[in-house]
N, C-alpha and C. Protein backbone atom coordinates (compact mmCIF):
# COMPACT_ATOMS: atom_id res chain seq x y z
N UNK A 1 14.57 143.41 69.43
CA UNK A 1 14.69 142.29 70.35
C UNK A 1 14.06 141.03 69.75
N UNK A 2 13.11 141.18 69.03
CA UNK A 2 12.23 139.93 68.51
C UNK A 2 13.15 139.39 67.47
N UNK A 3 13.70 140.78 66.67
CA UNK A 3 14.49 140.02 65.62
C UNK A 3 16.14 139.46 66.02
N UNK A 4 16.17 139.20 67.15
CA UNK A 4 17.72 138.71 67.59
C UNK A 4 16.94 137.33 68.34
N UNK A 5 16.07 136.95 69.03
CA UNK A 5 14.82 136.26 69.29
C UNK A 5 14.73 134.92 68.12
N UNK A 6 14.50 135.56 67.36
CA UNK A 6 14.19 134.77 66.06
C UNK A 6 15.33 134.24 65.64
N UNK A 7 16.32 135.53 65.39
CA UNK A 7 17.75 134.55 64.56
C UNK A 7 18.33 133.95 65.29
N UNK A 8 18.06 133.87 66.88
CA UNK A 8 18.61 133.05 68.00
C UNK A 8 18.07 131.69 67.78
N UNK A 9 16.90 131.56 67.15
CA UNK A 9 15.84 130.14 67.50
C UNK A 9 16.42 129.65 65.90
N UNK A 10 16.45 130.39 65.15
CA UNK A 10 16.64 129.81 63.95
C UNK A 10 18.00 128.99 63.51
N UNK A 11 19.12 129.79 64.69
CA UNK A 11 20.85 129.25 64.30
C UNK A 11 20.36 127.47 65.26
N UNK A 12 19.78 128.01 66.62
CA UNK A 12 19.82 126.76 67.18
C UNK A 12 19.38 125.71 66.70
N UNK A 13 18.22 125.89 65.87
CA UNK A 13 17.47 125.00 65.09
C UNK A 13 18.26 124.61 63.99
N UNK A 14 19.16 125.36 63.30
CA UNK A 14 19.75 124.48 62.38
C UNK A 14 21.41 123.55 63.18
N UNK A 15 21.10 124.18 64.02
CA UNK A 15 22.50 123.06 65.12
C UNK A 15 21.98 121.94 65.43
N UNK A 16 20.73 122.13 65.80
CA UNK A 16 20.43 120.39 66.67
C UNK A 16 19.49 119.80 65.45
N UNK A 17 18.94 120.44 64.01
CA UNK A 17 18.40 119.03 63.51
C UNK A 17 18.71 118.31 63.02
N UNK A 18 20.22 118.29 62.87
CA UNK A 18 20.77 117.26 61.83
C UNK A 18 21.20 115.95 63.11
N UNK A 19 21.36 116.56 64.17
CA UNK A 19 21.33 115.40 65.71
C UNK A 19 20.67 114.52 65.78
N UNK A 20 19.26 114.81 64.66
CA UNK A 20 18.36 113.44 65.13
C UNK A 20 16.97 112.80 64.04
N UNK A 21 16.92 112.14 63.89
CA UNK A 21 16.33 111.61 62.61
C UNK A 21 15.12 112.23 62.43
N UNK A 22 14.57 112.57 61.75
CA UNK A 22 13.43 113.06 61.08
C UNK A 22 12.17 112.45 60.26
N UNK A 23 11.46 112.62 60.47
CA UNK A 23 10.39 111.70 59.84
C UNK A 23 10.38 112.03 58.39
N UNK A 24 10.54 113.36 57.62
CA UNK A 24 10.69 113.16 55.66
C UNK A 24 12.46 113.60 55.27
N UNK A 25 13.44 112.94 56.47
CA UNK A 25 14.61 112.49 56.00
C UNK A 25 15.30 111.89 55.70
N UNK A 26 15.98 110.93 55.04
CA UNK A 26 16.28 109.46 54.80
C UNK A 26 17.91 109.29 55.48
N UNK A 27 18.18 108.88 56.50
CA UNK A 27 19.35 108.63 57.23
C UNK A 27 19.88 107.25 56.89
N UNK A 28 21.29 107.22 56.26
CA UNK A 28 21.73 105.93 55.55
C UNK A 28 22.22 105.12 56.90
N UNK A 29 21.95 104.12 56.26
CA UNK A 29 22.61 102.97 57.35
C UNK A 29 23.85 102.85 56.99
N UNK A 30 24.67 102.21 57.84
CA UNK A 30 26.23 102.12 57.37
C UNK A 30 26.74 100.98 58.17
N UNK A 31 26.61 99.70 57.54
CA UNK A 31 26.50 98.45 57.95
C UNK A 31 27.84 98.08 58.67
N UNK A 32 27.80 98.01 60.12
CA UNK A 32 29.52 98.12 60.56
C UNK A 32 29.65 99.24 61.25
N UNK A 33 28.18 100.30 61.24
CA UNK A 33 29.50 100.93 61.73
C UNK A 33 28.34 102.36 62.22
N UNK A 34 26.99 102.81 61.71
CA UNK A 34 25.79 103.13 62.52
C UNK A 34 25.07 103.82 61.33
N UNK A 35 24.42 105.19 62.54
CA UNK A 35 23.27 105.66 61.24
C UNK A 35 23.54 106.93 60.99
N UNK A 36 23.96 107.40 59.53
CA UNK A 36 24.32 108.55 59.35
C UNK A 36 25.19 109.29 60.66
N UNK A 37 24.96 110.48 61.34
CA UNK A 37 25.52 111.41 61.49
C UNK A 37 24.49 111.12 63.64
N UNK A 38 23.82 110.12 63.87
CA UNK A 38 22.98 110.01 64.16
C UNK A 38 23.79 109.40 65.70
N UNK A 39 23.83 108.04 65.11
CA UNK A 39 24.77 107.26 66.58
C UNK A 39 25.48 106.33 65.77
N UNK A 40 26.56 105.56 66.64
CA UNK A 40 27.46 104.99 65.88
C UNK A 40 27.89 103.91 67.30
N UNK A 41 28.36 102.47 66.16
CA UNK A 41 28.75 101.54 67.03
C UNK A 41 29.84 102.32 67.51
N UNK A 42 30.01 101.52 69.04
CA UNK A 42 31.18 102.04 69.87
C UNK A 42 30.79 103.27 71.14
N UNK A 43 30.10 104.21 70.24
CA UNK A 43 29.81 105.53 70.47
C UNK A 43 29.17 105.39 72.19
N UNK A 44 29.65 106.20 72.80
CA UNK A 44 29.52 106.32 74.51
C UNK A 44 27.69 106.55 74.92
N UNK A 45 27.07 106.44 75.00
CA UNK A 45 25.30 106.42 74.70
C UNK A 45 25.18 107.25 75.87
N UNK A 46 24.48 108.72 75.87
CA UNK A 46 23.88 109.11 76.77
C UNK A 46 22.16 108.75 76.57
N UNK A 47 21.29 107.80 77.42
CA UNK A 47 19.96 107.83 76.45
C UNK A 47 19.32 109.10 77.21
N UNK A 48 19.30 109.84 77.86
CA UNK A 48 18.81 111.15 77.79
C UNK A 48 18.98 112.32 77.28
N UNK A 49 19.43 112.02 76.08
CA UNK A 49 19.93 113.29 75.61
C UNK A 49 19.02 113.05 74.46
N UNK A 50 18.42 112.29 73.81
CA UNK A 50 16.82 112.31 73.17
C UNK A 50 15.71 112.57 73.74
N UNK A 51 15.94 113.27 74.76
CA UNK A 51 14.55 113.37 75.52
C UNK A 51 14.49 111.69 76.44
N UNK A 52 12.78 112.04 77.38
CA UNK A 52 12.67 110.72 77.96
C UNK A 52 11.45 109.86 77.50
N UNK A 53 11.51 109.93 76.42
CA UNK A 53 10.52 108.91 75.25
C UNK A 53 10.98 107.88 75.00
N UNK A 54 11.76 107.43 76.17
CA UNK A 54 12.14 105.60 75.52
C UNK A 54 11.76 104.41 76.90
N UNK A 55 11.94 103.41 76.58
CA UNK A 55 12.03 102.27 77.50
C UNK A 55 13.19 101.59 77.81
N UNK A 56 13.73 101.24 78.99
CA UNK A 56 14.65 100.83 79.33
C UNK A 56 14.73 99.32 79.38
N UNK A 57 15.26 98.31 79.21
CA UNK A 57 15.20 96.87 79.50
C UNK A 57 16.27 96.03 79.73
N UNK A 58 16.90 95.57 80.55
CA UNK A 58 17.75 94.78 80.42
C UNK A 58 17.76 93.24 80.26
N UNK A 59 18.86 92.78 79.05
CA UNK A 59 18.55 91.69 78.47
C UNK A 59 19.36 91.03 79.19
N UNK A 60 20.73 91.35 79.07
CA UNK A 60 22.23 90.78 79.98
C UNK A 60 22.48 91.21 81.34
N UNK A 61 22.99 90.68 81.68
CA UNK A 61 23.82 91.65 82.84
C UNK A 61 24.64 92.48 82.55
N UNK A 62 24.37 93.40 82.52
CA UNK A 62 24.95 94.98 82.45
C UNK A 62 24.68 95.13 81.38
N UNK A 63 23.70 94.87 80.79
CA UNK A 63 23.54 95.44 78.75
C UNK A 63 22.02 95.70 78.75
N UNK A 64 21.71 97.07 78.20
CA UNK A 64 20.17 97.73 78.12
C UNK A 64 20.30 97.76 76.81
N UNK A 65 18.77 97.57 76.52
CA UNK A 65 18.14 98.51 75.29
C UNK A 65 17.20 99.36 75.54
N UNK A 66 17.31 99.97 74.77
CA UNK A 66 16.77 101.51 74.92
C UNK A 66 16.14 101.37 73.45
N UNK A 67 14.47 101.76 73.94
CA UNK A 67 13.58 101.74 72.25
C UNK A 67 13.07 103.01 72.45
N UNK A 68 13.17 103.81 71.07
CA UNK A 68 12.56 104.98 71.33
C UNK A 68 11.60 104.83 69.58
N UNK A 69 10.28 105.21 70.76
CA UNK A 69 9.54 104.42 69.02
C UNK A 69 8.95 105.73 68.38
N UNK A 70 9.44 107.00 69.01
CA UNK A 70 8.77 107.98 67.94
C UNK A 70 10.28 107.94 66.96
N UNK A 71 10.96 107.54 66.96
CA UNK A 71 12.07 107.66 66.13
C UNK A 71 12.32 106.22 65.77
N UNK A 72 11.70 104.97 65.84
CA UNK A 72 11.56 103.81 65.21
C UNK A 72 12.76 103.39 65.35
N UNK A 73 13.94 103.36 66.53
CA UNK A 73 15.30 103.18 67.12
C UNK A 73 15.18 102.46 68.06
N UNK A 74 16.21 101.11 68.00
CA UNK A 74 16.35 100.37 69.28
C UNK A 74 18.48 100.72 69.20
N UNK A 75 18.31 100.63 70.71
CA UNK A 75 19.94 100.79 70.85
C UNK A 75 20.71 99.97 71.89
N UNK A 76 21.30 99.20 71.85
CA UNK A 76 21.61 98.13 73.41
C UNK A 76 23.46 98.70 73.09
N UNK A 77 23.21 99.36 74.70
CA UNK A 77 24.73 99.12 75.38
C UNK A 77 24.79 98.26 76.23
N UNK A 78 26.31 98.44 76.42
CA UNK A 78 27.10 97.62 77.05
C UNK A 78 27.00 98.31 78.80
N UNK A 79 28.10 97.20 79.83
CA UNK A 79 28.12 98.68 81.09
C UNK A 79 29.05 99.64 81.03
N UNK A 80 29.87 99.77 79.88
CA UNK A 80 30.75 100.77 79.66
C UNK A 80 29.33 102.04 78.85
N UNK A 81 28.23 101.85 78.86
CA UNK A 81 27.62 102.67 78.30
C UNK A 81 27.97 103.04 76.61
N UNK A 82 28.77 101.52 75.80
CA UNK A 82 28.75 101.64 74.67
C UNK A 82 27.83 101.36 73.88
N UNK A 83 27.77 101.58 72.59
CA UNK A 83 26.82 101.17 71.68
C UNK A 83 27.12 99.94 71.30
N UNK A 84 26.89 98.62 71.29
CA UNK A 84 26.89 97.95 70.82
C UNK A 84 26.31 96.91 69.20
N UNK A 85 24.73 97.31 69.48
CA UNK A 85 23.75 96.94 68.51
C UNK A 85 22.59 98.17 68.12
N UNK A 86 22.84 98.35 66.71
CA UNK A 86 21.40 99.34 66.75
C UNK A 86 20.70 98.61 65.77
N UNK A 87 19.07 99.30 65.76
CA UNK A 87 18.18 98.41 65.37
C UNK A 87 17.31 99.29 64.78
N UNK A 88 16.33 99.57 63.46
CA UNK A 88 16.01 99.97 62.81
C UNK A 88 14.25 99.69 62.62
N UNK A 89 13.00 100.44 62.59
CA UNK A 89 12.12 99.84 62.56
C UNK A 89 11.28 100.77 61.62
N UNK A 90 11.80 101.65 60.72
CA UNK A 90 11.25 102.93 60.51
C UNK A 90 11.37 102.65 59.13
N UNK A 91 10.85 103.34 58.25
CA UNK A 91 11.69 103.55 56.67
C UNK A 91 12.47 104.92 56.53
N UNK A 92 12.14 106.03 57.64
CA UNK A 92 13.43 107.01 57.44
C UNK A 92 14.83 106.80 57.35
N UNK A 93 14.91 105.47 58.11
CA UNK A 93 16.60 104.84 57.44
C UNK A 93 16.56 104.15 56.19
N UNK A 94 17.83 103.94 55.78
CA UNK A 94 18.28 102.99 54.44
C UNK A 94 19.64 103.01 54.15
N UNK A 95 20.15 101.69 53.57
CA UNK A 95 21.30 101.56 52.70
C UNK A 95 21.38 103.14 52.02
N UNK A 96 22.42 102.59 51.68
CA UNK A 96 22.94 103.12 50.34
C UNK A 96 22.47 102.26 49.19
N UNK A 97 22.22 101.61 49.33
CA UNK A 97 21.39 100.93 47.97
C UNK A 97 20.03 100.47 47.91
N UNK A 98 19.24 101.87 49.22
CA UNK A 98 18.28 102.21 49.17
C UNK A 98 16.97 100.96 50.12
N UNK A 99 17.93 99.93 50.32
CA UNK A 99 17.02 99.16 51.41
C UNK A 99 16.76 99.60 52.45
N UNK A 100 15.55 99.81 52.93
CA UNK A 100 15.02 99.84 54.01
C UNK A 100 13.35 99.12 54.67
N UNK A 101 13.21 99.49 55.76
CA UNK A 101 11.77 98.69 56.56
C UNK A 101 10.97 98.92 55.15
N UNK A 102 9.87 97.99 55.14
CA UNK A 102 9.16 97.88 53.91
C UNK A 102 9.72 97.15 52.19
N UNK A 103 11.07 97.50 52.62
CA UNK A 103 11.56 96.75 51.04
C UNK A 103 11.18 95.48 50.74
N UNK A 104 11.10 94.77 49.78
CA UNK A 104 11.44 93.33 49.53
C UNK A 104 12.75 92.38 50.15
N UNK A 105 12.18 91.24 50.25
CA UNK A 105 13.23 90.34 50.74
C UNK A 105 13.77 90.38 49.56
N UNK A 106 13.73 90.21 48.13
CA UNK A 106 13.72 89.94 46.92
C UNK A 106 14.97 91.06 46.45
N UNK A 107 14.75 92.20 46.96
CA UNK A 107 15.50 93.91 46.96
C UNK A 107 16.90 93.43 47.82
N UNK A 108 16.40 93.04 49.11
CA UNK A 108 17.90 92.67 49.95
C UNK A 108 18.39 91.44 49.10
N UNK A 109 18.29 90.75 48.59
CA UNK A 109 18.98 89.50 47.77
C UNK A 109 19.48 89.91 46.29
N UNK A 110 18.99 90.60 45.83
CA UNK A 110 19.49 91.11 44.65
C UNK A 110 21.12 92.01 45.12
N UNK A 111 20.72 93.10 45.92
CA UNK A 111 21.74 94.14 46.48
C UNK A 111 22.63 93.28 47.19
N UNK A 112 22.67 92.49 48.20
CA UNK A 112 23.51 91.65 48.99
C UNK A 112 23.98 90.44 49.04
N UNK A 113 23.11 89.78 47.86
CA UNK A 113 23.07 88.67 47.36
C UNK A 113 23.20 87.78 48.79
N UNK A 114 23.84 86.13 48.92
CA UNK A 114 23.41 85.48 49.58
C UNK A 114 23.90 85.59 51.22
N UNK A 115 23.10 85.50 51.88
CA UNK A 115 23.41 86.01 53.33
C UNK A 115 24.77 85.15 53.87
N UNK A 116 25.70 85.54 54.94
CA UNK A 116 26.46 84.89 55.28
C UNK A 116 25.78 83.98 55.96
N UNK A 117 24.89 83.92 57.05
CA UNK A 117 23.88 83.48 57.93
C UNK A 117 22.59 83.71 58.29
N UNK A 118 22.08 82.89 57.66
CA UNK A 118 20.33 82.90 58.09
C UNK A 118 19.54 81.67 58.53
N UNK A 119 18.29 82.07 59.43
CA UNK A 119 17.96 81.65 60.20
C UNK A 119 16.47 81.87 60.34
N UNK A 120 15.19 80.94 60.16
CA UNK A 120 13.75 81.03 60.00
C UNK A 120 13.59 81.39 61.63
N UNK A 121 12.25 82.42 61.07
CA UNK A 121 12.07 82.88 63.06
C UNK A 121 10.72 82.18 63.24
N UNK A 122 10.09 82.24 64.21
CA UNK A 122 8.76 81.58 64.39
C UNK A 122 7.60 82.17 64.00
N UNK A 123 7.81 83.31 63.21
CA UNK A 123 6.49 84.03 62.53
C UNK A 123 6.57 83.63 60.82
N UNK A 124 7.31 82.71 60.72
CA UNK A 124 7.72 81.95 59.67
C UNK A 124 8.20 83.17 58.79
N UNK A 125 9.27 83.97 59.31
CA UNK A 125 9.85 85.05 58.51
C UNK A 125 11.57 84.74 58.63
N UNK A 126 12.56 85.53 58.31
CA UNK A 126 13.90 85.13 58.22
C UNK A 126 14.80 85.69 58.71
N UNK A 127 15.90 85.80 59.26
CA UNK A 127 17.04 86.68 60.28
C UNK A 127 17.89 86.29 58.74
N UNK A 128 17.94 87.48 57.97
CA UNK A 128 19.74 87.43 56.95
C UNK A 128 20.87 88.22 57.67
N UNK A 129 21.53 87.88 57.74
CA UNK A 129 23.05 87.96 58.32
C UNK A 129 23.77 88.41 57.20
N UNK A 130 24.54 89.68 57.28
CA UNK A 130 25.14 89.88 55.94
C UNK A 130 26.63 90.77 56.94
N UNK A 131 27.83 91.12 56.63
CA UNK A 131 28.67 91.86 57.17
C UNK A 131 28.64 93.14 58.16
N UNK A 132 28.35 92.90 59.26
CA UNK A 132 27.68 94.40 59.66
C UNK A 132 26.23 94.86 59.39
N UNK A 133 25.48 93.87 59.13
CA UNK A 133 24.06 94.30 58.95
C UNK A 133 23.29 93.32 59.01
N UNK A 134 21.93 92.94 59.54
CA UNK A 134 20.85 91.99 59.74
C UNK A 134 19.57 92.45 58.95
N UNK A 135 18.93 92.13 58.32
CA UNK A 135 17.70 91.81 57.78
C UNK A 135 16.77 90.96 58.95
N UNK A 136 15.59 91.60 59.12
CA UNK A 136 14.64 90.66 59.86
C UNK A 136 13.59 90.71 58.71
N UNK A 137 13.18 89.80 57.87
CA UNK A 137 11.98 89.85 57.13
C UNK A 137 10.66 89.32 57.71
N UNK A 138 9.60 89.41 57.42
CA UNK A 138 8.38 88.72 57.96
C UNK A 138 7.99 87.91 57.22
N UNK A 139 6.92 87.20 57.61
CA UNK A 139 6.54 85.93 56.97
C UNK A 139 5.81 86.46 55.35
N UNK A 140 5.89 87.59 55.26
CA UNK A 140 5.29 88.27 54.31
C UNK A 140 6.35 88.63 53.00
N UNK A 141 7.60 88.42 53.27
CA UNK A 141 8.86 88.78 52.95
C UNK A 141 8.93 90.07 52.37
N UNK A 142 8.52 91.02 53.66
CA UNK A 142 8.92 92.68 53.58
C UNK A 142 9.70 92.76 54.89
N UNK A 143 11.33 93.35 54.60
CA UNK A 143 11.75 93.78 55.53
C UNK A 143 11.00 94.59 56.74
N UNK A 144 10.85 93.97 58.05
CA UNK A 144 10.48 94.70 59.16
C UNK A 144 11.38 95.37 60.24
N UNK A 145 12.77 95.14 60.14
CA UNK A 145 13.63 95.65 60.77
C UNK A 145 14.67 95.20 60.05
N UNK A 146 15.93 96.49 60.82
CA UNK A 146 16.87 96.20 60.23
C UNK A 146 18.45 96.15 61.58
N UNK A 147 18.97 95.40 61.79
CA UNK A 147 20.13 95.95 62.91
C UNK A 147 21.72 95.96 62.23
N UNK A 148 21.84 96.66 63.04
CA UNK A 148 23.53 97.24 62.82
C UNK A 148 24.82 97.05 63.74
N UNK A 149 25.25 96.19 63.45
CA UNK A 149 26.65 95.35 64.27
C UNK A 149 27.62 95.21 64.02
N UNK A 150 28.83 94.90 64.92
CA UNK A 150 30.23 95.23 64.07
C UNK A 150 30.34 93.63 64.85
């Protein structure tokens, strides 16, 4: 019984961890379009189905974000309960060309070269605008977030 117990906990465990980001896993961003295998623009948002470790806020009328900071994730739907914007605060995410929270501003300009649109914020840091992807740098010019938009 223990050993059907065990291989019961062990199949489930390999079903649900690839569902959700991990603190020594690196989940790629995919500028346009979401995070790995994780959530995805468009995608119908249940936010309880991460557990109830987040905050609710509404910015718009009819549009929440949802921050869940043991997983360093911001997510704003729509009232169709779509995904609209996700938002990045962690270094378990990254490009594919390996940018993520902590990189150089210097790293995103080399890889993406010049932003379509940017914009100084009041912590004297920078909003880069690039196809499907935002850079928030700090006044320090180390990426501190990252968001994901179509």
């Amino acid at each position: 019984m223990k050993k059907i117990l065990f291989i019961s906990l062990i199949i489930l465990y390999i079903l649900i961890l690839p569902a959700y980001p991990q603190q020594n896993v690196n989940v790629e961003i995919k500028p346009g379009v979401g995070l790995g295998n994780i959530v995805q623009l468009f995608d119908t948002f249940d936010p309880d189905s991460w557990g109830s470790n987040y905050t609710k806020t509404i910015f718009v009328k009819y549009c929440y974000t949802y921050k869940y900071p043991s997983y360093g994730l911001r997510i704003d739907i729509n009232d169709n309960n779509s995904v609209f914007f996700i938002s990045v605060e962690s270094s378990i995410y990254q490009t594919k060309e390996g940018i993520k929270v902590g990189s150089g501003m210097d790293d995103v300009l080399l890889f993406y070269g010049n932003p379509s649109t940017s914009q100084k914020t009041n912590d004297g840091g920078y909003l880069l605008y690039y196809n499907g992807i935002m850079f928030s740098i700090g006044s320090n010019k180390i990426v501190k977030e990252i968001g994901i938009f179509n």
